[in-house]
PDB file of N, CA and C in Angstrom:
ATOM      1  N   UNK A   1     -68.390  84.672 -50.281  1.00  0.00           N
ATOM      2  CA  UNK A   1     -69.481  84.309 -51.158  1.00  0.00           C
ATOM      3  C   UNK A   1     -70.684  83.906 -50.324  1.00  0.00           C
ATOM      4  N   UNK A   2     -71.936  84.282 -50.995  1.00  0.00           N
ATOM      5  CA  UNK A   2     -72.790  84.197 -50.276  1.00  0.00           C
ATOM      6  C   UNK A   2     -73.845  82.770 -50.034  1.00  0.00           C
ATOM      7  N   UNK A   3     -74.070  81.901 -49.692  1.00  0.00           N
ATOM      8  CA  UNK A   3     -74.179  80.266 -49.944  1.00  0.00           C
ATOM      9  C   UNK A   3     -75.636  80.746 -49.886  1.00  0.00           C
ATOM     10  N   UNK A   4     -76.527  80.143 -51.223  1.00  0.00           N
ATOM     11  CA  UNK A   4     -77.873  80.293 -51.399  1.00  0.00           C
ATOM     12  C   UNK A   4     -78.401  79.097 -52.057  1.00  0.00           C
ATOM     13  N   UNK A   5     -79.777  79.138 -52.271  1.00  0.00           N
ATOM     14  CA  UNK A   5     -80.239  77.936 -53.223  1.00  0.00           C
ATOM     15  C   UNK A   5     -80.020  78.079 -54.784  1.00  0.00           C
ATOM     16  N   UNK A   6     -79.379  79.569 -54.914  1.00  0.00           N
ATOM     17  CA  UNK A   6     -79.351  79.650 -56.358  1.00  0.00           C
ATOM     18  C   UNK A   6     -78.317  79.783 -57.069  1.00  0.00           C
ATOM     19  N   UNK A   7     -77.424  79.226 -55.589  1.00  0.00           N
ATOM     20  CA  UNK A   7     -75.911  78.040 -56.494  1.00  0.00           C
ATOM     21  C   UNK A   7     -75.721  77.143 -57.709  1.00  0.00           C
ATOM     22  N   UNK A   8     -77.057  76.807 -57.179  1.00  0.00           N
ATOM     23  CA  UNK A   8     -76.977  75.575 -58.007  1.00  0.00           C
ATOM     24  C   UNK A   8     -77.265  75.894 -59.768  1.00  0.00           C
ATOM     25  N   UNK A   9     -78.009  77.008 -59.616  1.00  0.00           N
ATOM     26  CA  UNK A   9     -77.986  77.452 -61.497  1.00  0.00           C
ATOM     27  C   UNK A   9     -76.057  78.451 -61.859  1.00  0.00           C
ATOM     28  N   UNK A  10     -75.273  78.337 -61.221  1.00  0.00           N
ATOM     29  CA  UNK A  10     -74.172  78.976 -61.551  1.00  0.00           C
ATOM     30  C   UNK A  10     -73.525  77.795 -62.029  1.00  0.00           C
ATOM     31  N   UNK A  11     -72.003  78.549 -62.836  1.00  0.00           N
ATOM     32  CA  UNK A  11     -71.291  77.854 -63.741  1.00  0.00           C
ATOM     33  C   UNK A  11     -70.367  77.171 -62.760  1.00  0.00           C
ATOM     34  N   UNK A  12     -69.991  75.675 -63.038  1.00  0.00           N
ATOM     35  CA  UNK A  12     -69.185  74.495 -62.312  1.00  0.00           C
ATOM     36  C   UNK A  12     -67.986  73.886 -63.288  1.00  0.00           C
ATOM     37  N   UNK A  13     -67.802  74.875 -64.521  1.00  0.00           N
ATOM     38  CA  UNK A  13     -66.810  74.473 -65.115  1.00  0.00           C
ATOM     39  C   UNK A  13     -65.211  75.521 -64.796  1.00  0.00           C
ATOM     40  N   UNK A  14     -64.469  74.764 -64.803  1.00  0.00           N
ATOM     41  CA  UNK A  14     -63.385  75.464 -64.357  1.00  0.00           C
ATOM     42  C   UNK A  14     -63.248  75.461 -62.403  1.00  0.00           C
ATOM     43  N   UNK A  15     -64.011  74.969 -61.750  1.00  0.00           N
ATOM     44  CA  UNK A  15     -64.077  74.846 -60.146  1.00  0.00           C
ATOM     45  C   UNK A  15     -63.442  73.215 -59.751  1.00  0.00           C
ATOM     46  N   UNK A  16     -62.978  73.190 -58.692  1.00  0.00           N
ATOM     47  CA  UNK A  16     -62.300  72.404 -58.068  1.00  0.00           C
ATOM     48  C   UNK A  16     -63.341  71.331 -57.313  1.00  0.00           C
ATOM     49  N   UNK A  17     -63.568  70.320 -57.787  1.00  0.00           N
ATOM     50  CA  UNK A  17     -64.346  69.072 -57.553  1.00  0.00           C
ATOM     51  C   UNK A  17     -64.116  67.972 -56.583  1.00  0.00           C
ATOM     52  N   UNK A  18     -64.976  67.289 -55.609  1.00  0.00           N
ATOM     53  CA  UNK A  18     -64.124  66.390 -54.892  1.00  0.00           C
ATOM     54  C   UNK A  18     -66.056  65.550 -54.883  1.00  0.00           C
ATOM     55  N   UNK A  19     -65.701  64.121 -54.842  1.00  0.00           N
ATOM     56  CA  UNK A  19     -66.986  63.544 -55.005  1.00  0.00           C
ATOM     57  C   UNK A  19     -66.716  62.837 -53.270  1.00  0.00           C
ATOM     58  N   UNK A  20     -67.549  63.252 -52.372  1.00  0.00           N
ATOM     59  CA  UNK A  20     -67.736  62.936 -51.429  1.00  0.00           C
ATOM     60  C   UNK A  20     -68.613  61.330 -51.466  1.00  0.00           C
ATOM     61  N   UNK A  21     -69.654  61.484 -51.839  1.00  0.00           N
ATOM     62  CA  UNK A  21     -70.334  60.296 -51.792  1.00  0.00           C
ATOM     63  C   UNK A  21     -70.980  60.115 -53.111  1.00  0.00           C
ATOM     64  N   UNK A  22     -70.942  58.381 -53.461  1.00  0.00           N
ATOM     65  CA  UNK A  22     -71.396  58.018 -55.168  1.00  0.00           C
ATOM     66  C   UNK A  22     -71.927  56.379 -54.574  1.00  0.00           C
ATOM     67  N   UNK A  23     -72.885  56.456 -55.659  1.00  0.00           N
ATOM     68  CA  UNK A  23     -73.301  54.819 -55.302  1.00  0.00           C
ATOM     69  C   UNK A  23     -72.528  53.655 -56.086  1.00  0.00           C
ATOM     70  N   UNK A  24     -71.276  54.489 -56.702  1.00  0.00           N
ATOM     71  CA  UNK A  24     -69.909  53.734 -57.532  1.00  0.00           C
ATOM     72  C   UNK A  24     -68.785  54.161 -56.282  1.00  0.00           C
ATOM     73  N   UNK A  25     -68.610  53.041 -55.670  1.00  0.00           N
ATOM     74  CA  UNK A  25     -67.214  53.302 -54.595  1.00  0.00           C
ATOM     75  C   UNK A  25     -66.229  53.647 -55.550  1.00  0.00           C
ATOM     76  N   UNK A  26     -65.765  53.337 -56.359  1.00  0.00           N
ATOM     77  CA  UNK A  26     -64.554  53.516 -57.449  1.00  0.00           C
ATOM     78  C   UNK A  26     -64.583  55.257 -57.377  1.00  0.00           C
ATOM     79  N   UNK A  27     -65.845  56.081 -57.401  1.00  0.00           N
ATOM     80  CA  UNK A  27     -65.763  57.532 -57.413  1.00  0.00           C
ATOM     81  C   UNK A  27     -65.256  58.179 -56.290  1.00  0.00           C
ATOM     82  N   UNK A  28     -65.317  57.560 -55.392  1.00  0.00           N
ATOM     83  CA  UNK A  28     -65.319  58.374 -54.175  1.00  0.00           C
ATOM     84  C   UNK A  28     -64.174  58.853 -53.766  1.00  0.00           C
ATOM     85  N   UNK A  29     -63.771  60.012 -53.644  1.00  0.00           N
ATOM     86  CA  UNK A  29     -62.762  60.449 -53.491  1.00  0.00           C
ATOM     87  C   UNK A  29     -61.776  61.177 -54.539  1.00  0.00           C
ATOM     88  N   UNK A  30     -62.404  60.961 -55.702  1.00  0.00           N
ATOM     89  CA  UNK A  30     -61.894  61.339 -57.248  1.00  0.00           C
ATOM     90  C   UNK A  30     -62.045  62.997 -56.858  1.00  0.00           C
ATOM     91  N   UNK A  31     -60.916  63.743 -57.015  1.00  0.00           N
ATOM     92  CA  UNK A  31     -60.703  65.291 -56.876  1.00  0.00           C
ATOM     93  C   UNK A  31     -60.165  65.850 -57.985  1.00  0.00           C
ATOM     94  N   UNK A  32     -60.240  67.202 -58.600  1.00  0.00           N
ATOM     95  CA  UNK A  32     -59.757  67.856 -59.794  1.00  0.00           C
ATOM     96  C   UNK A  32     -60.800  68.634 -60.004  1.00  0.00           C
ATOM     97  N   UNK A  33     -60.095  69.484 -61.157  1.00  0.00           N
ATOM     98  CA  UNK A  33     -60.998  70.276 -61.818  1.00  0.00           C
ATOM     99  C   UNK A  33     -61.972  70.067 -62.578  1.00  0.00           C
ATOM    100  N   UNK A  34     -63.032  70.804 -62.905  1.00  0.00           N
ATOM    101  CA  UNK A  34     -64.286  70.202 -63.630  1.00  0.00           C
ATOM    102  C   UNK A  34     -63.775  70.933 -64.995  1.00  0.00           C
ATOM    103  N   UNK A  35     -63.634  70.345 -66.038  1.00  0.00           N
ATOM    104  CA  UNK A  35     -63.366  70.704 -67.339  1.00  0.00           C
ATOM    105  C   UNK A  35     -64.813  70.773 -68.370  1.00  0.00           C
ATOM    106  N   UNK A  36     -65.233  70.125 -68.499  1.00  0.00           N
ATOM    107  CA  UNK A  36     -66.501  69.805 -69.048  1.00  0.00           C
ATOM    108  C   UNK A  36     -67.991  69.578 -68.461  1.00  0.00           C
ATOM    109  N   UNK A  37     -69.261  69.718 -68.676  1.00  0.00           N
ATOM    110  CA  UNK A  37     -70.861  69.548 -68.113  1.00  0.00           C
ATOM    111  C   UNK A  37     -71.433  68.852 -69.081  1.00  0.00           C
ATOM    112  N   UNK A  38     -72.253  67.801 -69.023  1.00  0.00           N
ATOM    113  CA  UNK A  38     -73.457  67.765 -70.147  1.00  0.00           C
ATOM    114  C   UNK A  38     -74.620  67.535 -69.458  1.00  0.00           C
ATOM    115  N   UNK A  39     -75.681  67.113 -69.653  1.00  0.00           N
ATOM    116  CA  UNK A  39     -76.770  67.137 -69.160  1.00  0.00           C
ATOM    117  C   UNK A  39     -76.583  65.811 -67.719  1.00  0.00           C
ATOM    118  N   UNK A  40     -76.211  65.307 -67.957  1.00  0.00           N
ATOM    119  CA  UNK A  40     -75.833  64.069 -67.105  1.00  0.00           C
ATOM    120  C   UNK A  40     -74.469  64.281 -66.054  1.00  0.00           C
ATOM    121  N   UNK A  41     -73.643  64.366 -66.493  1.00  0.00           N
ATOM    122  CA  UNK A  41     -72.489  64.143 -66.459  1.00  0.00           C
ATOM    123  C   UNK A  41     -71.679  65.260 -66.153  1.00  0.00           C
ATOM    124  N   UNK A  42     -70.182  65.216 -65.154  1.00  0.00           N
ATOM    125  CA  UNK A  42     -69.398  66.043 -64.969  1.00  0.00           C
ATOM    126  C   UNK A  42     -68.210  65.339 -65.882  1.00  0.00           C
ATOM    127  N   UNK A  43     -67.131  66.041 -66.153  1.00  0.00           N
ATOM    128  CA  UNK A  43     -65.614  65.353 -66.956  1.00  0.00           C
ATOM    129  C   UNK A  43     -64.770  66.196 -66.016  1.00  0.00           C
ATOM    130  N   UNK A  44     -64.140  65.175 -65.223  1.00  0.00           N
ATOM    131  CA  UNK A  44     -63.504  66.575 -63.903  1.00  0.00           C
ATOM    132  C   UNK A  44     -61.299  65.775 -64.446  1.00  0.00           C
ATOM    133  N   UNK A  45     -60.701  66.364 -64.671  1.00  0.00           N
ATOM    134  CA  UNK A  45     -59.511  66.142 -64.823  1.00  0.00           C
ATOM    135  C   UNK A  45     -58.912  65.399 -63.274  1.00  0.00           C
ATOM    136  N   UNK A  46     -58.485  64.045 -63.136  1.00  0.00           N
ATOM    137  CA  UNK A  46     -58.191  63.569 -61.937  1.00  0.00           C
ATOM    138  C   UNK A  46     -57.042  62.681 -62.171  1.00  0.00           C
ATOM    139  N   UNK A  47     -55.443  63.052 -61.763  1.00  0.00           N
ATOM    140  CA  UNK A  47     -54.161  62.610 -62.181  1.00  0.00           C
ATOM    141  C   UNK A  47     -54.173  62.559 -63.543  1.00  0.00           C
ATOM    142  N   UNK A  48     -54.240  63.622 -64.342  1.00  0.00           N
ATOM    143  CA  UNK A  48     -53.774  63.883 -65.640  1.00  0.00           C
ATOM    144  C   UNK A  48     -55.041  62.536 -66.544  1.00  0.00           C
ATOM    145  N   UNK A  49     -55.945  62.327 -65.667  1.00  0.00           N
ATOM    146  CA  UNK A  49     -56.654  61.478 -66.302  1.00  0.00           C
ATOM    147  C   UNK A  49     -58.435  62.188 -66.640  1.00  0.00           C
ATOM    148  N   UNK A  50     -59.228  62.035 -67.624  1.00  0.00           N
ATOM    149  CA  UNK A  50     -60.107  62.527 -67.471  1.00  0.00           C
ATOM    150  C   UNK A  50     -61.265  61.607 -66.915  1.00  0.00           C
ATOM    151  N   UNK A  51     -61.498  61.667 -65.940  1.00  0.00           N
ATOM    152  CA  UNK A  51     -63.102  61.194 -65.279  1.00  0.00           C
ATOM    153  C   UNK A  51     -64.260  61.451 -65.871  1.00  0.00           C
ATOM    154  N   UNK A  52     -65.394  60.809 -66.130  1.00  0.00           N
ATOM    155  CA  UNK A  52     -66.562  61.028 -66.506  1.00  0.00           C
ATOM    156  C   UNK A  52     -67.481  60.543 -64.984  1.00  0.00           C
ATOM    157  N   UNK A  53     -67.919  61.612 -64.185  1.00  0.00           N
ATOM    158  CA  UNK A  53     -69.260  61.509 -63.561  1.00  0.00           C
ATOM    159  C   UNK A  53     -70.265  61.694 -63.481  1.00  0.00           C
ATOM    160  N   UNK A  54     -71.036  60.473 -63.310  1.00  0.00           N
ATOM    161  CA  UNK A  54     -72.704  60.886 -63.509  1.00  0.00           C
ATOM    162  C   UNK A  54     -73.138  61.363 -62.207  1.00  0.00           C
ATOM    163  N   UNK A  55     -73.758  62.793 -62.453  1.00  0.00           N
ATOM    164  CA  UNK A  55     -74.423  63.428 -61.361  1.00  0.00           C
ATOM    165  C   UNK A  55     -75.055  62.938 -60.584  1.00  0.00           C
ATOM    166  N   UNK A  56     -76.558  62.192 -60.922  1.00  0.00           N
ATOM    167  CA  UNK A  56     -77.347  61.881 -60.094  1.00  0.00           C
ATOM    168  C   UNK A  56     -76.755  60.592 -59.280  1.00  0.00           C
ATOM    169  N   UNK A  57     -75.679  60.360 -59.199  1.00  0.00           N
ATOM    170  CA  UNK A  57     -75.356  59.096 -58.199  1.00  0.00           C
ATOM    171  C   UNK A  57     -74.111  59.851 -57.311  1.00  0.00           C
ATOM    172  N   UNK A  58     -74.394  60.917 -57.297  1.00  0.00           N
ATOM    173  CA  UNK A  58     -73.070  61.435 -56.517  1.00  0.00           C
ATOM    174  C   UNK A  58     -73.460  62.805 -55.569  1.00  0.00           C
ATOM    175  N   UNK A  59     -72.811  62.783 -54.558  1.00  0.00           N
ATOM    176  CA  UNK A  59     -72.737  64.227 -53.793  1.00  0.00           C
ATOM    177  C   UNK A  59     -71.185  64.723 -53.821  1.00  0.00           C
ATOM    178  N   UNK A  60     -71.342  65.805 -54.344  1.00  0.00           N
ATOM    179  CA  UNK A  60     -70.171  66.688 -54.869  1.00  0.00           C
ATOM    180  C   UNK A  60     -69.669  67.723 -53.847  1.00  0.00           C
ATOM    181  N   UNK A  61     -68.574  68.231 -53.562  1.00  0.00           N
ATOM    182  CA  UNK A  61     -68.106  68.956 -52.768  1.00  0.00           C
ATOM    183  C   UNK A  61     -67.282  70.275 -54.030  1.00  0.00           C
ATOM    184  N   UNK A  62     -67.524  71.079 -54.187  1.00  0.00           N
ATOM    185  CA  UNK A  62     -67.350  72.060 -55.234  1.00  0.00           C
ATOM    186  C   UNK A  62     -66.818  73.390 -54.390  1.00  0.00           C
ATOM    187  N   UNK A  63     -65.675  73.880 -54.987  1.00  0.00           N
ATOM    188  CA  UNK A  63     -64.353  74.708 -53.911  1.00  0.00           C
ATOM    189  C   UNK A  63     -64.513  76.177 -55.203  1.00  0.00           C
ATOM    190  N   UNK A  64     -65.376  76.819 -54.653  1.00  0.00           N
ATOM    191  CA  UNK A  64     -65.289  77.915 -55.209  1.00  0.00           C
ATOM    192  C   UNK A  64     -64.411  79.276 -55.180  1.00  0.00           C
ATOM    193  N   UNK A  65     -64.075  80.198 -55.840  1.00  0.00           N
ATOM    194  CA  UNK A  65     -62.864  80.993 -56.290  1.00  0.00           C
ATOM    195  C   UNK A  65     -62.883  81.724 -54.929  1.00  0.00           C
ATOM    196  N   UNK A  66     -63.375  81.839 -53.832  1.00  0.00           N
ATOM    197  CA  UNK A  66     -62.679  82.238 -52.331  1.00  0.00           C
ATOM    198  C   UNK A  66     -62.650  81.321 -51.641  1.00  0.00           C
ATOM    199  N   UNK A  67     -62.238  79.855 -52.043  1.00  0.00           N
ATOM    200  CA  UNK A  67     -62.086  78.950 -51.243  1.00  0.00           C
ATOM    201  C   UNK A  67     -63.906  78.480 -50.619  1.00  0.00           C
ATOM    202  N   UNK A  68     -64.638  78.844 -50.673  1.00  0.00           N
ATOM    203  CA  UNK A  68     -65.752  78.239 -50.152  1.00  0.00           C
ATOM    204  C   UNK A  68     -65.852  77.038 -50.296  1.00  0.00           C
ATOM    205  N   UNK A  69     -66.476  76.202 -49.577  1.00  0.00           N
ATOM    206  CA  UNK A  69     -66.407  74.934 -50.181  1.00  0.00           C
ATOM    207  C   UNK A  69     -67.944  74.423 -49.947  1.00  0.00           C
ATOM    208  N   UNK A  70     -68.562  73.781 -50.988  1.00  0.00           N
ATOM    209  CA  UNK A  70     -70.006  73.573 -50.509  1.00  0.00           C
ATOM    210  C   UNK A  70     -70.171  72.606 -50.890  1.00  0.00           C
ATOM    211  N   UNK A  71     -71.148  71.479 -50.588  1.00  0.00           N
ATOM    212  CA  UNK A  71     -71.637  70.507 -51.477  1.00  0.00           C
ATOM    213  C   UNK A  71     -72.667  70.448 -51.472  1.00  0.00           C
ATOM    214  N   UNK A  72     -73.169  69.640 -52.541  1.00  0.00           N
ATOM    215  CA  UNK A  72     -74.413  70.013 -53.318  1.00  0.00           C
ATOM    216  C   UNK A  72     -74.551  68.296 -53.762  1.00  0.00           C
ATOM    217  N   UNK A  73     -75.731  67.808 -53.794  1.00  0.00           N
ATOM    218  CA  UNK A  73     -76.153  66.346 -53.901  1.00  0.00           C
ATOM    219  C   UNK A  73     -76.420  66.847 -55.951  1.00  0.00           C
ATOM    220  N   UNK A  74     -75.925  65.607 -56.074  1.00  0.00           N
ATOM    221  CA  UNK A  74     -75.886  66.208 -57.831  1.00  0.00           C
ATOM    222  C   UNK A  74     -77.306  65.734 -58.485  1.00  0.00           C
ATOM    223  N   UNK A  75     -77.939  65.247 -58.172  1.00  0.00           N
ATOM    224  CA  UNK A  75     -79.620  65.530 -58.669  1.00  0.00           C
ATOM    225  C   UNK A  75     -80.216  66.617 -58.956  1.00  0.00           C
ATOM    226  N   UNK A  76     -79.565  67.450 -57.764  1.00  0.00           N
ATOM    227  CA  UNK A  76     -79.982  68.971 -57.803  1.00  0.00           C
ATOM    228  C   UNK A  76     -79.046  69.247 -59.596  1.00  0.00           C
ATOM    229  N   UNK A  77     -78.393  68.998 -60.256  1.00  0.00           N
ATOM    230  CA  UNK A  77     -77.842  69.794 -61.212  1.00  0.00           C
ATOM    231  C   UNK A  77     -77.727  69.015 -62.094  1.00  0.00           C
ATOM    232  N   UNK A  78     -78.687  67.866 -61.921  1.00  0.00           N
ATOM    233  CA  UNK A  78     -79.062  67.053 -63.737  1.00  0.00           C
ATOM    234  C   UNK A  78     -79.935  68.037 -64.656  1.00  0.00           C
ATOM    235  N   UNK A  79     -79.641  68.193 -66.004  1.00  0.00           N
ATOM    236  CA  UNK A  79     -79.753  68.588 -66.469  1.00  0.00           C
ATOM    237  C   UNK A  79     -78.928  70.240 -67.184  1.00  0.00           C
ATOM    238  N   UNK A  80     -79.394  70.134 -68.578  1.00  0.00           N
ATOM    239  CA  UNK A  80     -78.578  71.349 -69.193  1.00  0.00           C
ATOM    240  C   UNK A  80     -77.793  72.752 -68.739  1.00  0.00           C
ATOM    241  N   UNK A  81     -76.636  72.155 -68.696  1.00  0.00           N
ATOM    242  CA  UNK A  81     -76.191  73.809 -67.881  1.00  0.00           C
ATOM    243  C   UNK A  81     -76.851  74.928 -68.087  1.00  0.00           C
ATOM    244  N   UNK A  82     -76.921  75.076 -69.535  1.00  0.00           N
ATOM    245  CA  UNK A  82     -77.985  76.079 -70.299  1.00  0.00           C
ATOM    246  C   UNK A  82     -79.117  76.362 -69.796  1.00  0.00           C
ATOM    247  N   UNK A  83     -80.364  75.269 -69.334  1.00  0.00           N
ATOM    248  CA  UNK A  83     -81.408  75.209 -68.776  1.00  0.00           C
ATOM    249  C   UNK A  83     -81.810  75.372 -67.389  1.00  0.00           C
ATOM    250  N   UNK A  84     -80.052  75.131 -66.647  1.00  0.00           N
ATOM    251  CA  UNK A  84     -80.158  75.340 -65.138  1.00  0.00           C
ATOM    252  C   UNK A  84     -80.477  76.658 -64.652  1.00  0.00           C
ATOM    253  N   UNK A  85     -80.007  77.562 -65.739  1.00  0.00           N
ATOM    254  CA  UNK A  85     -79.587  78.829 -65.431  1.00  0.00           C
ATOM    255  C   UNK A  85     -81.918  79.213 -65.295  1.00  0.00           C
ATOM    256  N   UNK A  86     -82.141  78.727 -65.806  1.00  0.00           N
ATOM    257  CA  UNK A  86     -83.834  79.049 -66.105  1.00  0.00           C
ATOM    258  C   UNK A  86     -85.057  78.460 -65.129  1.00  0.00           C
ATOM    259  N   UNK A  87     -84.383  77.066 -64.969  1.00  0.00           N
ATOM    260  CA  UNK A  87     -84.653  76.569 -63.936  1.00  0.00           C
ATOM    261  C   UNK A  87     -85.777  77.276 -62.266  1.00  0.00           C
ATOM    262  N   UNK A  88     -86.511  76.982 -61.732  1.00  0.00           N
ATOM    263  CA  UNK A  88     -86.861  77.375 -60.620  1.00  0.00           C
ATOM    264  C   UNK A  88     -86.578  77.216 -59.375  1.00  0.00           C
ATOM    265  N   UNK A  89     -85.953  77.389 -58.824  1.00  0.00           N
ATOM    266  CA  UNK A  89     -84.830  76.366 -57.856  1.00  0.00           C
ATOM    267  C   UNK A  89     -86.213  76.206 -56.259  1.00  0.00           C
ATOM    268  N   UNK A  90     -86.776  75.462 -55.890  1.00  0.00           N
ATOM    269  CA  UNK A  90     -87.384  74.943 -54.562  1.00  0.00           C
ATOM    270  C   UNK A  90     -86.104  75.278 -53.476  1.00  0.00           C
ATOM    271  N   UNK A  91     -86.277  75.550 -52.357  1.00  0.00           N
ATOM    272  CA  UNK A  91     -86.027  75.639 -51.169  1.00  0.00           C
ATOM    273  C   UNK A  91     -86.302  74.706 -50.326  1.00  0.00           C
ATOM    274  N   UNK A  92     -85.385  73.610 -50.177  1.00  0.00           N
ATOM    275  CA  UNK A  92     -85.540  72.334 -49.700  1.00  0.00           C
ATOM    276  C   UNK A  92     -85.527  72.239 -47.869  1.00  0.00           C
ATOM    277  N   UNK A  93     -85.327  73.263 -47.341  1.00  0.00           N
ATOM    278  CA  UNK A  93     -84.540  73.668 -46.056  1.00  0.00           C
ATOM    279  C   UNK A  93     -85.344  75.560 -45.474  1.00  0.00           C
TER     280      UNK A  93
END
């Protein structure tokens, strides 16, 4: 897979989640699948339990379907999954 800036408008439901860094220590380290998106928020399944994370306080590590593994600071992906896709994505780098 090809690692671009326009990751960040693709779909994160159903991908393998690991929260590297959160300004809630309690998150850190929380791994599973991402089941759910809302504008805010990830719902990632973690020991048969469901998690609710808020994006903008977290950097996410996201394990895509050839194993890639990337992370992505979750500010970059506040807002509507729907709307991400429309989004203009800046080139930070």
């Amino acid at each position: 897979m090809k690692v671009s800036a326009a990751i960040v408008q693709g779909e994160f439901i159903g991908l393998d989640a690991k929260i590297a860094k959160s300004t809630q220590p309690d998150n850190v380290g929380i791994k599973g699948k991402v089941i759910d998106e809302t504008r805010n928020t990830f719902v990632i399944i973690h020991d048969n339990k469901k998690k609710v994370i808020v994006k903008d306080t977290a950097v996410f590590h996201f394990t895509f379907h050839d194993n890639t593994v990337v992370a992505i600071d979750g500010k970059l992906l506040v807002g509507r999954p729907e709307d991400r896709v429309k989004k203009r994505i800046r080139r930070l780098w």
